[in-house]
N, C-alpha and C. Protein backbone atom coordinates (compact mmCIF):
# COMPACT_ATOMS: atom_id res chain seq x y z
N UNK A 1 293.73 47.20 26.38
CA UNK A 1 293.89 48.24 25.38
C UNK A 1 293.23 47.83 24.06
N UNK A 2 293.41 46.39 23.44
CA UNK A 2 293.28 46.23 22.46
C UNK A 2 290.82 46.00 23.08
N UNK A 3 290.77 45.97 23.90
CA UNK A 3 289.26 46.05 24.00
C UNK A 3 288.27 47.59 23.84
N UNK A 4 289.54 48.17 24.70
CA UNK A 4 289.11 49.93 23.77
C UNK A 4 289.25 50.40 22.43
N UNK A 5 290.11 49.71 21.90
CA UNK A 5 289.94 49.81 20.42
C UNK A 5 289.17 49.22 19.59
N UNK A 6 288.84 48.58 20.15
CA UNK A 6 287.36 47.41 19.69
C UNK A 6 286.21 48.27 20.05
N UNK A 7 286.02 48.60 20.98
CA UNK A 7 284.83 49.34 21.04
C UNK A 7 285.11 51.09 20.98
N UNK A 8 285.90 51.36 20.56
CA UNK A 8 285.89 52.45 20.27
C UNK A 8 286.17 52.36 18.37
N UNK A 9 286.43 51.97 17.90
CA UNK A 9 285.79 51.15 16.43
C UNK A 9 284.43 50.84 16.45
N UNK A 10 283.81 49.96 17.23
CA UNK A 10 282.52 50.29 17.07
C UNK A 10 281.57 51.28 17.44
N UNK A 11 282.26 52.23 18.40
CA UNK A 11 281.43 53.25 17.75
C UNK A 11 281.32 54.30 17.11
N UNK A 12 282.39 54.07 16.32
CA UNK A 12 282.83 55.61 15.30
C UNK A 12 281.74 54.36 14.19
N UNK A 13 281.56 52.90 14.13
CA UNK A 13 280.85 52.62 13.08
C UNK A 13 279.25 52.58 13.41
N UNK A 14 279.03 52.78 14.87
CA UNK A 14 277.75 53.56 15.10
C UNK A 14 277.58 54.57 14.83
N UNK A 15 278.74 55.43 14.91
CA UNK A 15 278.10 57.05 14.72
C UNK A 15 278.23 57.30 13.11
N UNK A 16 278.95 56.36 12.31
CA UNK A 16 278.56 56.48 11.26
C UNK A 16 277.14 56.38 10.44
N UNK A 17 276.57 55.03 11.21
CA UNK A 17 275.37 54.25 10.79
C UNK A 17 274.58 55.23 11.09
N UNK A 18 274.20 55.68 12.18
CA UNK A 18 273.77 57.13 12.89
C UNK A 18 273.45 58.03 12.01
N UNK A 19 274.97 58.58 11.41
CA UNK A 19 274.58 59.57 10.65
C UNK A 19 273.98 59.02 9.22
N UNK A 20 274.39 58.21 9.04
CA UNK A 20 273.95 57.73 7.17
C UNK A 20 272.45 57.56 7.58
N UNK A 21 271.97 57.05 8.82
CA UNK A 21 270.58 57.13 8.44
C UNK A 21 269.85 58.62 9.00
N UNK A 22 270.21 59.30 9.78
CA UNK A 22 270.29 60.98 9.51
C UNK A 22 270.61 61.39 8.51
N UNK A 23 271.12 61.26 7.78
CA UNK A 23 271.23 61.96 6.12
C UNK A 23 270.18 61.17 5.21
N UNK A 24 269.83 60.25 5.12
CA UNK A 24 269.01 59.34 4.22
C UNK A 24 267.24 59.98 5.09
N UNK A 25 267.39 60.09 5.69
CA UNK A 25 265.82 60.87 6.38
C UNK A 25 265.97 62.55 5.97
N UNK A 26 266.72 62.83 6.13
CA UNK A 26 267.61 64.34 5.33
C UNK A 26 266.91 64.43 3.88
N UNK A 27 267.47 63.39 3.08
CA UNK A 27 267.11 63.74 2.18
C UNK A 27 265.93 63.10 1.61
N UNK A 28 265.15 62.22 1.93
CA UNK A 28 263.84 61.80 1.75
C UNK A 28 263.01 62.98 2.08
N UNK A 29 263.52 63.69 2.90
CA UNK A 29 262.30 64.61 3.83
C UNK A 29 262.81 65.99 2.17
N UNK A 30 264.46 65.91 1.93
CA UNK A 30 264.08 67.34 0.88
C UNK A 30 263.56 67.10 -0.27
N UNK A 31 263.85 65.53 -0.82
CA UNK A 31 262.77 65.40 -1.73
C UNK A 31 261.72 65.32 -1.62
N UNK A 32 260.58 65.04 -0.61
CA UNK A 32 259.63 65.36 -0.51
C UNK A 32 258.98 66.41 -0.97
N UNK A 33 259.57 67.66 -0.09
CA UNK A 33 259.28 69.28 -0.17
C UNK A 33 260.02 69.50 -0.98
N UNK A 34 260.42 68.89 -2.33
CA UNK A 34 260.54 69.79 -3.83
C UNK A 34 259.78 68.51 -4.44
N UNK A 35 259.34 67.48 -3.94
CA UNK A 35 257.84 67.36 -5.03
C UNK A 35 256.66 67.56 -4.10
N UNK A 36 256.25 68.35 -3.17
CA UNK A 36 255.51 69.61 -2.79
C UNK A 36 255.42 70.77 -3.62
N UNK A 37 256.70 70.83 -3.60
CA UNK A 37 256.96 72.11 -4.09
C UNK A 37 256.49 72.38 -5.73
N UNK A 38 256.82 71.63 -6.03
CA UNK A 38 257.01 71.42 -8.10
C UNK A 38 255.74 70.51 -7.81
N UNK A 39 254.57 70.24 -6.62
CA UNK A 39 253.29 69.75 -7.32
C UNK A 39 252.23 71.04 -7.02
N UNK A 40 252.60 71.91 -6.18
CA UNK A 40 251.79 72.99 -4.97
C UNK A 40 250.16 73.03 -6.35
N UNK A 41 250.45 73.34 -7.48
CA UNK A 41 249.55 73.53 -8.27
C UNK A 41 249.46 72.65 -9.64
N UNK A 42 249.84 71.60 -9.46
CA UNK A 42 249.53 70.43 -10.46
C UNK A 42 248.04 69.88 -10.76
N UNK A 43 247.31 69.85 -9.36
CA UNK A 43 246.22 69.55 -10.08
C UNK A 43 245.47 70.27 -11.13
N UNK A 44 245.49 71.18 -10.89
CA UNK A 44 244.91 72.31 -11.73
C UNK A 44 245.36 71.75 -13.46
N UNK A 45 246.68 71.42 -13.64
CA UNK A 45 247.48 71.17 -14.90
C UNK A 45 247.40 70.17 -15.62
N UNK A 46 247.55 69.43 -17.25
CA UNK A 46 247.13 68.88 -17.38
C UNK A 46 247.89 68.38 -18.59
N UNK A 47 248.46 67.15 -19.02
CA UNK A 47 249.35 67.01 -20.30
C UNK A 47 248.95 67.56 -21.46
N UNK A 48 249.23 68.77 -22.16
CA UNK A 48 248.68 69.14 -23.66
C UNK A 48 248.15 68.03 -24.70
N UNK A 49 249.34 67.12 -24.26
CA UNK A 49 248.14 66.00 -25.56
C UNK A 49 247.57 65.00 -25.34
N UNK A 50 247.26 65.41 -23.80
CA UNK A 50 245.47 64.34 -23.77
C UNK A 50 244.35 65.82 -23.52
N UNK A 51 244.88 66.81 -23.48
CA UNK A 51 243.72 68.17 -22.73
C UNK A 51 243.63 69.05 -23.81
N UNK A 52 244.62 69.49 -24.46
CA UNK A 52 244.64 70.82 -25.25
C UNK A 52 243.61 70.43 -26.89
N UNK A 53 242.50 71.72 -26.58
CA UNK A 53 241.82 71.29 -27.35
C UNK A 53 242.71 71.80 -29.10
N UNK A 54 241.69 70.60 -30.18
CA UNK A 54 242.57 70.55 -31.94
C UNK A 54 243.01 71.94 -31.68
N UNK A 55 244.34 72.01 -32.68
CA UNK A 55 244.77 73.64 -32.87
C UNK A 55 245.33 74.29 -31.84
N UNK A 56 245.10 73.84 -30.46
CA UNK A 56 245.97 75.04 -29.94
C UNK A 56 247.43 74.99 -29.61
N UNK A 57 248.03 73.57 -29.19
CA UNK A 57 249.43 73.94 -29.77
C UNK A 57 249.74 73.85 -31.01
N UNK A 58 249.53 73.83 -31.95
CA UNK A 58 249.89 74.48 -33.34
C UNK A 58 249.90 75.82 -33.43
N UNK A 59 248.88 76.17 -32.73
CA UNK A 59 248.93 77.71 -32.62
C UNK A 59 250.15 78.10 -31.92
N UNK A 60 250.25 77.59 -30.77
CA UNK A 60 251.24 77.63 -29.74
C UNK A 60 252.61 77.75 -30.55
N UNK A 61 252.82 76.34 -31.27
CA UNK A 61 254.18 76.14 -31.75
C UNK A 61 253.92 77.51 -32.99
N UNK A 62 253.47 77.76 -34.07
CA UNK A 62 253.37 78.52 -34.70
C UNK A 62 254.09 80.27 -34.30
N UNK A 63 252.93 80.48 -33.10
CA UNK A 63 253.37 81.83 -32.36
C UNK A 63 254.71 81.96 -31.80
N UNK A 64 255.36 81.06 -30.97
CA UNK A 64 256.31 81.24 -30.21
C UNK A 64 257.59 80.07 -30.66
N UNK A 65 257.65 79.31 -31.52
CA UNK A 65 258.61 78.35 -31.61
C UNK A 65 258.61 78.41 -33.28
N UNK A 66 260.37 78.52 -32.86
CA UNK A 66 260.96 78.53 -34.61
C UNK A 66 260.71 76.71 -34.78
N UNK A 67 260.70 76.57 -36.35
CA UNK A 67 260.37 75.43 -36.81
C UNK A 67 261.73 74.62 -36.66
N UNK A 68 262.66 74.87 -36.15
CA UNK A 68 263.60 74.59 -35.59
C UNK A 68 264.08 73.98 -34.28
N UNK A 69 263.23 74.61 -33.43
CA UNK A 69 263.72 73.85 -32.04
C UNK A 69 262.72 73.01 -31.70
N UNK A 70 263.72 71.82 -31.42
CA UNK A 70 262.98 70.41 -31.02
C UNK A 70 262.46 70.32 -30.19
N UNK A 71 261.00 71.32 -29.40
CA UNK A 71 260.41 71.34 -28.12
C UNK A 71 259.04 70.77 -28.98
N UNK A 72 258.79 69.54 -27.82
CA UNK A 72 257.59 68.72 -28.16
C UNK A 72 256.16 69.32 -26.77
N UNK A 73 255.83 70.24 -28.10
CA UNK A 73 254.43 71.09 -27.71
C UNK A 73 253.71 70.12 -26.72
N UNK A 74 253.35 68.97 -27.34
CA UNK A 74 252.75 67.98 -26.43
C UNK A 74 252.64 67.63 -25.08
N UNK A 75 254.10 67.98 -24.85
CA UNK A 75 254.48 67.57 -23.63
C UNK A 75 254.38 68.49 -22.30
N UNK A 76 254.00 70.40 -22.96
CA UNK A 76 253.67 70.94 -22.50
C UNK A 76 252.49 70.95 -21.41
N UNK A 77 252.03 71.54 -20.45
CA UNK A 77 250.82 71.57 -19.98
C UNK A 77 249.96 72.45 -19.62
N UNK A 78 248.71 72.40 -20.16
CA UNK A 78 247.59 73.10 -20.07
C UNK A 78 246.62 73.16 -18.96
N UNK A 79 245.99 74.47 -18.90
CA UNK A 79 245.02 74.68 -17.57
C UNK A 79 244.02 75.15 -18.44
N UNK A 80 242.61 74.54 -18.32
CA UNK A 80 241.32 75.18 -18.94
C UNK A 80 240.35 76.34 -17.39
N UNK A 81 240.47 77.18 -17.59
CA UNK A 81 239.78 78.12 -16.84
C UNK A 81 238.72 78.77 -17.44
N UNK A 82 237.29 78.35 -16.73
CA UNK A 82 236.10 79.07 -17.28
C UNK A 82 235.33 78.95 -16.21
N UNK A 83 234.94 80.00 -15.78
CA UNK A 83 234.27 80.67 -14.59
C UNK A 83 232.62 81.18 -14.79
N UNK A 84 232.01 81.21 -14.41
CA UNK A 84 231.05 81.40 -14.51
C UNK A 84 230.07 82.54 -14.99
N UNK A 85 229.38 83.03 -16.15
CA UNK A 85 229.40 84.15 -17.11
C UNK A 85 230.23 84.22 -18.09
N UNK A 86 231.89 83.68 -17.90
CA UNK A 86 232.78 83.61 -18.82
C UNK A 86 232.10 83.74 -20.30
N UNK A 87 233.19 84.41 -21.01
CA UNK A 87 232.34 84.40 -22.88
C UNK A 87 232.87 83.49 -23.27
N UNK A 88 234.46 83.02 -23.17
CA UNK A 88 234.70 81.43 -23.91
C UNK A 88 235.91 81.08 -22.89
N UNK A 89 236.67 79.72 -23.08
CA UNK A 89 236.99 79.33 -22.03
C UNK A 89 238.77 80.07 -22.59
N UNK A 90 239.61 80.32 -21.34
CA UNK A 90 240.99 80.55 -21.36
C UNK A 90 241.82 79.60 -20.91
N UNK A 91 242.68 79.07 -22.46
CA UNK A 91 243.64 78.36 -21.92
C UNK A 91 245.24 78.96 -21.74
N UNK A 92 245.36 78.40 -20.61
CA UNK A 92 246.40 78.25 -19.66
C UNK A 92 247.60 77.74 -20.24
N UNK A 93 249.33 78.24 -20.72
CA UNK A 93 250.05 77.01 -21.14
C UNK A 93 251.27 77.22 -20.38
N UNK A 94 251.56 76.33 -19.77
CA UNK A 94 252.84 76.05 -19.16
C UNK A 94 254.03 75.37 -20.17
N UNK A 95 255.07 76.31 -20.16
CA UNK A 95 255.94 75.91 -21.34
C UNK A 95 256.87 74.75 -20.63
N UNK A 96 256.89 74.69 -19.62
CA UNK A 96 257.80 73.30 -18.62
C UNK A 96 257.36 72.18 -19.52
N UNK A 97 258.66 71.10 -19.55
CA UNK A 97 258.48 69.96 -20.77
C UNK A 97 258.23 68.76 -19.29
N UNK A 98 257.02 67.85 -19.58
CA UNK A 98 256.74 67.02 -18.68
C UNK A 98 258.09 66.02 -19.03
N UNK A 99 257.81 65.35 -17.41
CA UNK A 99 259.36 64.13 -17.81
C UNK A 99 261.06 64.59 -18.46
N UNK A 100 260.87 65.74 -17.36
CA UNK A 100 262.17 66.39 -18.20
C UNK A 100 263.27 65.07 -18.14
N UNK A 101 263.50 64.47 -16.68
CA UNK A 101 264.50 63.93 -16.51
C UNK A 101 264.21 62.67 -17.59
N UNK A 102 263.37 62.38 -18.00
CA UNK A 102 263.37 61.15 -18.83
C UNK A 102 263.28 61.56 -20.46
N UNK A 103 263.67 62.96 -20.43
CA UNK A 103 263.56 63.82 -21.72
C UNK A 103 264.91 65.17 -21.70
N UNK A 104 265.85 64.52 -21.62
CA UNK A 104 267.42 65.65 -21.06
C UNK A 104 267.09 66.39 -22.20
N UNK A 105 266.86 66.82 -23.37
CA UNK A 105 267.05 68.19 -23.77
C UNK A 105 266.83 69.06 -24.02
N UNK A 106 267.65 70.05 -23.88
CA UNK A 106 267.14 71.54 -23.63
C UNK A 106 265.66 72.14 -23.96
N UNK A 107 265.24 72.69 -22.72
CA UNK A 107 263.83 73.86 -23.00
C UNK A 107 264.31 75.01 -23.16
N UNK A 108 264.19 75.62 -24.00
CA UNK A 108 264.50 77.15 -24.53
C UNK A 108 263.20 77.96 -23.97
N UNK A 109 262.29 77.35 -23.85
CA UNK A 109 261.21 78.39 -23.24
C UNK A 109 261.60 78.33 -21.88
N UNK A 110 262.48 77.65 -21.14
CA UNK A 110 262.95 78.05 -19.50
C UNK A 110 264.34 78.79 -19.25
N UNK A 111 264.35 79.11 -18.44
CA UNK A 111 266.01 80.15 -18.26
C UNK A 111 265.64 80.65 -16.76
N UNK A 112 266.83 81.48 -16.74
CA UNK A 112 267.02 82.36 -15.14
C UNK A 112 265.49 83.10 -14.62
N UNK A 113 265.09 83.24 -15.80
CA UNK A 113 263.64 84.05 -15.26
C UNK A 113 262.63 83.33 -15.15
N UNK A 114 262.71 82.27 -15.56
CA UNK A 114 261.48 81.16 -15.26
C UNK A 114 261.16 80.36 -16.55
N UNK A 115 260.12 80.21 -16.86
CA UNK A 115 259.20 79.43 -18.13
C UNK A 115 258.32 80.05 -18.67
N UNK A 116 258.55 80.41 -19.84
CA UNK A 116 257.20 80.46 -20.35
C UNK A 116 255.58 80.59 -20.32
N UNK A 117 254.81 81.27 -20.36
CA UNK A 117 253.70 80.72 -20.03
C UNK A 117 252.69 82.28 -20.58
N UNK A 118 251.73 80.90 -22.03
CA UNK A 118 251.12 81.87 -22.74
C UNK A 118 249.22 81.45 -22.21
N UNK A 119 248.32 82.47 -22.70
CA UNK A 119 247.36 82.30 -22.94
C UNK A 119 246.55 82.27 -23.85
N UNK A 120 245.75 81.66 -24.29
CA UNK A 120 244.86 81.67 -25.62
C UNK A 120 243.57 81.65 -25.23
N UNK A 121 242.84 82.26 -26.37
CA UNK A 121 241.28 81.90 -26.68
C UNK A 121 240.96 81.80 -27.62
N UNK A 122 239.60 81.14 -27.64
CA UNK A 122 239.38 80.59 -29.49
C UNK A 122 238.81 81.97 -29.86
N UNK A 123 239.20 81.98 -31.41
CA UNK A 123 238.60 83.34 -31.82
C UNK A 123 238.73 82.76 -33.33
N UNK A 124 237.72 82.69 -33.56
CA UNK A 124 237.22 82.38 -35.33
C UNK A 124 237.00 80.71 -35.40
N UNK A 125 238.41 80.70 -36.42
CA UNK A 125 238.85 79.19 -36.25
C UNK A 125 240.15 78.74 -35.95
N UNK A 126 240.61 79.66 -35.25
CA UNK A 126 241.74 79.75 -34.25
C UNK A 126 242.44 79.87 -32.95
N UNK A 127 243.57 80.12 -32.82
CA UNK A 127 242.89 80.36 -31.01
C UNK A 127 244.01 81.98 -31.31
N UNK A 128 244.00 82.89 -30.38
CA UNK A 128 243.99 84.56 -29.68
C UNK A 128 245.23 84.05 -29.07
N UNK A 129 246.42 84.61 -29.23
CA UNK A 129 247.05 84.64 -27.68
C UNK A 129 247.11 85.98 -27.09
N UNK A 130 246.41 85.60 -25.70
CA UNK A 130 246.62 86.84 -25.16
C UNK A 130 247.53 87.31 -23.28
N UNK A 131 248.34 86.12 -23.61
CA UNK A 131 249.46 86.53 -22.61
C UNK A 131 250.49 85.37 -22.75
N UNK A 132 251.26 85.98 -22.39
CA UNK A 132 252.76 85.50 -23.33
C UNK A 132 253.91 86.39 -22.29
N UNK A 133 254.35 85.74 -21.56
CA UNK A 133 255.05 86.06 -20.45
C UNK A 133 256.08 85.18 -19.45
N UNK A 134 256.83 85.38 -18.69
CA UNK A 134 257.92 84.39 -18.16
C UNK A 134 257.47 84.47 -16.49
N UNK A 135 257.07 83.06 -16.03
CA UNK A 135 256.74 83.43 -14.55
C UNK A 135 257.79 82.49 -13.64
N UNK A 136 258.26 82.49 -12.74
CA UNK A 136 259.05 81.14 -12.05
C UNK A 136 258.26 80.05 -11.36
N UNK A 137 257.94 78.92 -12.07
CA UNK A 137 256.94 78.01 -11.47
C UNK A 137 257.49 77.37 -9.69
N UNK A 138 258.91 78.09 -9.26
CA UNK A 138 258.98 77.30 -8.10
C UNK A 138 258.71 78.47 -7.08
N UNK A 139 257.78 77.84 -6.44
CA UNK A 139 257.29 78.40 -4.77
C UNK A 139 257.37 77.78 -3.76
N UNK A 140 257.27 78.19 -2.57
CA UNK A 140 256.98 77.38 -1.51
C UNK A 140 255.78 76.27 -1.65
N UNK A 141 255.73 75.22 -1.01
CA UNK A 141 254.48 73.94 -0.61
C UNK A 141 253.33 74.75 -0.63
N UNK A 142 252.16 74.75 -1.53
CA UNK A 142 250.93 74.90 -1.03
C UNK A 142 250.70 76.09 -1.30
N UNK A 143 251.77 77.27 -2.00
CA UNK A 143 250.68 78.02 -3.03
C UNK A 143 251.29 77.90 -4.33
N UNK A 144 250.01 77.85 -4.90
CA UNK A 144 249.79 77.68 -6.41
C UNK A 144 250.59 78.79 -6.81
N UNK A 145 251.05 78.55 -8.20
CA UNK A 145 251.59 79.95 -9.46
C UNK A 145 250.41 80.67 -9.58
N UNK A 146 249.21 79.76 -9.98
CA UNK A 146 247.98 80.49 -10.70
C UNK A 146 246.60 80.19 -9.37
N UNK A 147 246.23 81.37 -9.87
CA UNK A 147 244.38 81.20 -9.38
C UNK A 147 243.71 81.87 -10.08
N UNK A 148 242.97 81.53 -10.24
CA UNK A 148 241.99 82.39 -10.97
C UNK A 148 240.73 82.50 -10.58
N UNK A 149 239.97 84.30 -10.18
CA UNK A 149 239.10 84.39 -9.66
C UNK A 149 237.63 84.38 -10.00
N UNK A 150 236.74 84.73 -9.37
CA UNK A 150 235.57 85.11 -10.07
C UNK A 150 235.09 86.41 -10.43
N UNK A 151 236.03 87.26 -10.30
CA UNK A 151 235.31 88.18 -10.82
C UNK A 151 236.33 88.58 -12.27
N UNK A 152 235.29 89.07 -13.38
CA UNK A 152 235.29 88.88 -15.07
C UNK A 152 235.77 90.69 -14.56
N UNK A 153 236.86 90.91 -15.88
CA UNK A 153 237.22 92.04 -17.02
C UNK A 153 237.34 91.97 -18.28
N UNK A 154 236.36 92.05 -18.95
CA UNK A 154 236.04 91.89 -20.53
C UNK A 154 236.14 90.84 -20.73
N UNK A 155 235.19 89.69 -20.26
CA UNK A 155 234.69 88.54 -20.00
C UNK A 155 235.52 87.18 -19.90
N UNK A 156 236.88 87.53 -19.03
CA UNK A 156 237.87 87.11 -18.98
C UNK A 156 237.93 86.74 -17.33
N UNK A 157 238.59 86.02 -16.44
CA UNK A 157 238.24 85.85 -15.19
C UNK A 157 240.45 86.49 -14.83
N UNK A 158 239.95 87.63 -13.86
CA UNK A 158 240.92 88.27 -13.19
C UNK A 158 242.15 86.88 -12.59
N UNK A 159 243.44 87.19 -12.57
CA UNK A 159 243.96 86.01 -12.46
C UNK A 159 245.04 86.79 -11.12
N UNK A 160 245.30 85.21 -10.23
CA UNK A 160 245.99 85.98 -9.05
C UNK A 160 247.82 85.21 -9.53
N UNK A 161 249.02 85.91 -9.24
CA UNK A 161 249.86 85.31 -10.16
C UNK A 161 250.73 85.08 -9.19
N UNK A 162 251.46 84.55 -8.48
CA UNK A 162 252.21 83.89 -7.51
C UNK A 162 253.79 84.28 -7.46
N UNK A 163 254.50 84.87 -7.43
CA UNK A 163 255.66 84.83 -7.77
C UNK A 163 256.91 84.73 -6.10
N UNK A 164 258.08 84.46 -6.23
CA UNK A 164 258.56 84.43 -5.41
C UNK A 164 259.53 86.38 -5.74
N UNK A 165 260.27 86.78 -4.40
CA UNK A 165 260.25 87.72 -4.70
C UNK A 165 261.14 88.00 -3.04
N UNK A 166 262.14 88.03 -3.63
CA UNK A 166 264.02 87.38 -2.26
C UNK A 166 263.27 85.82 -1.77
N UNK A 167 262.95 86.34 -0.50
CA UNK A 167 262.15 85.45 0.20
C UNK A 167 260.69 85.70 0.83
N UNK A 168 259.97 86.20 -0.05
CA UNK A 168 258.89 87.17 -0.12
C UNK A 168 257.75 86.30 -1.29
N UNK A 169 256.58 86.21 -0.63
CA UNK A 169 255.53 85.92 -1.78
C UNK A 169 255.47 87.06 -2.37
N UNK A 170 255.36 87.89 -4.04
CA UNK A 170 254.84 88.49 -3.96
C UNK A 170 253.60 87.98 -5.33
N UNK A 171 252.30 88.63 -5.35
CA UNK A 171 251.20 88.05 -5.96
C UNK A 171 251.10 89.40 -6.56
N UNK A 172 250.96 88.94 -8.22
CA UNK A 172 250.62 89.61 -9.14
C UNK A 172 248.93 89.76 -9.41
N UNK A 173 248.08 90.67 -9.62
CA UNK A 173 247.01 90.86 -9.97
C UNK A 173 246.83 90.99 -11.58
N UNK A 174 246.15 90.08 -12.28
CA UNK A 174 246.33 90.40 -14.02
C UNK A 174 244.71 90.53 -14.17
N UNK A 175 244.58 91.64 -15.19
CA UNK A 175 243.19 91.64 -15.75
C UNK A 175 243.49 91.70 -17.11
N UNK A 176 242.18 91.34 -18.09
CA UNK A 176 242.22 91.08 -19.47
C UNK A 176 241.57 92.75 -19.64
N UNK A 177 242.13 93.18 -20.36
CA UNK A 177 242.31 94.46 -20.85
C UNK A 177 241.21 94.85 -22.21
N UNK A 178 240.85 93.40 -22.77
CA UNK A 178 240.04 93.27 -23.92
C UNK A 178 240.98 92.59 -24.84
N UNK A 179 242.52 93.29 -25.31
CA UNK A 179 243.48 92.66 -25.99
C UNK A 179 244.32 91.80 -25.24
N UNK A 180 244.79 92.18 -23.87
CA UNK A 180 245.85 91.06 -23.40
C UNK A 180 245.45 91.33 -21.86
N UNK A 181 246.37 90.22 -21.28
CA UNK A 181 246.21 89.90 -19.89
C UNK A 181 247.15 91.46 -19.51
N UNK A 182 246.80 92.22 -18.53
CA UNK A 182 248.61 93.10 -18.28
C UNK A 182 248.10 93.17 -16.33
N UNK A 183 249.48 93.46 -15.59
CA UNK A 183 249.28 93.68 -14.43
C UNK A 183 248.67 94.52 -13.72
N UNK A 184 247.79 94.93 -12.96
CA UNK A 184 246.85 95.84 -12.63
C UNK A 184 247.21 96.01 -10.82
N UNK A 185 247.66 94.87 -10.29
CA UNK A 185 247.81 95.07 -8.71
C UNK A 185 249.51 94.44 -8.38
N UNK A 186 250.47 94.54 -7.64
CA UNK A 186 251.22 94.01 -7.22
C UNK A 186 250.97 93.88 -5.17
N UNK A 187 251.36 92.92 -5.01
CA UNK A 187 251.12 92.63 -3.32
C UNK A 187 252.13 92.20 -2.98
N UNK A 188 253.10 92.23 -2.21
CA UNK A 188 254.09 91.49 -1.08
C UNK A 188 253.34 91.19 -0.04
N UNK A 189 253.61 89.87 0.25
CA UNK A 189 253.11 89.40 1.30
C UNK A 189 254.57 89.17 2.38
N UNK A 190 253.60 89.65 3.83
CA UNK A 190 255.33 89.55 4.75
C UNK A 190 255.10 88.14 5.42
N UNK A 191 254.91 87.28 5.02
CA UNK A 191 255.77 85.97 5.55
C UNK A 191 257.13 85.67 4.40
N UNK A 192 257.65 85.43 5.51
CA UNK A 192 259.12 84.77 4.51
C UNK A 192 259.34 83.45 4.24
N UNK A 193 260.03 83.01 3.28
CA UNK A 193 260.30 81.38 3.08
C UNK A 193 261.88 81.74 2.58
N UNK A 194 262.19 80.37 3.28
CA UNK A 194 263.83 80.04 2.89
C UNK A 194 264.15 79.18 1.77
């Protein structure tokens, strides 16, 4: 009797070991696919203060941030998009604060609806913003928030916009209007993600 309890002890501490390393592959595998997920379009992106050319987060902080809240523009990140014919280049700003976890406090440009995310162009000796809007940067692995195409509307390059939507891609179509970016196409796409 006392040998069935011996091995029946060892293997409730097999099926423990069992499972702890089934859960530890569990969760290596979900962190993985949420830094998939939160990279799907990183290359494209770029730290504001090694990329963003003089002036434009000043502009940035100026337009959209009271002199009050402690969000370090810097840390923001920028996408330079200029396509070919383009009249000047469009920057891209992602209001997400890099290194959040090594930076706990609050982004006011993020909430239930997503982040932030403006556009500029230089115009004089300044920069234009011309979209200023809230998108949700999390998608499935492997599509981007942003693309941007080749074909120009008032010498601006048409932008494809990614959004999630239940469990539904759906992709926004934006054209530059002359004054601002505004939506021109909406698409659902029928594959689903969980």
């Amino acid at each position: 009797m006392l040998t069935f309890i011996t091995r029946r002890h060892k293997l409730k501490w097999i099926g423990i070991a069992v499972g702890a390393i089934a859960l530890t592959i569990l969760l290596s595998s979900i962190t993985g696919a949420i830094r998939e997920h939160a990279s799907a379009d990183s290359a494209n992106w770029n730290d504001a203060v090694y990329s963003a050319p003089l002036g434009l987060m000043e502009q940035v902080q100026r337009n959209n941030l009271s002199p009050d809240l402690p969000i370090d523009t810097g840390r923001m990140r920028v996408r330079k998009v200029q396509q070919s014919g383009q009249s000047e280049p469009l920057y891209l700003i992602d209001s997400q604060i890099a290194d959040a976890a090594k930076y706990p406090q609050a982004n006011l440009l993020c909430g239930e609806l997503g982040c932030a995310f403006f556009g500029y162009i230089p115009s004089d000796s300044r920069y234009e913003e011309i979209l200023n809007t809230y998108f949700n940067p999390h998608l499935p692995p492997d599509i981007p928030l942003f693309e941007s195409t080749e074909t120009l509307k008032n010498g601006l390059p048409v932008l494809k916009v990614n959004q999630m939507e239940s469990e539904q891609v759906q992709q926004l179509t934006l054209a530059f209007n002359g004054q601002a970016y505004e939506v021109i196409e909406n698409q659902l796409f029928p594959d689903r993600y969980e």
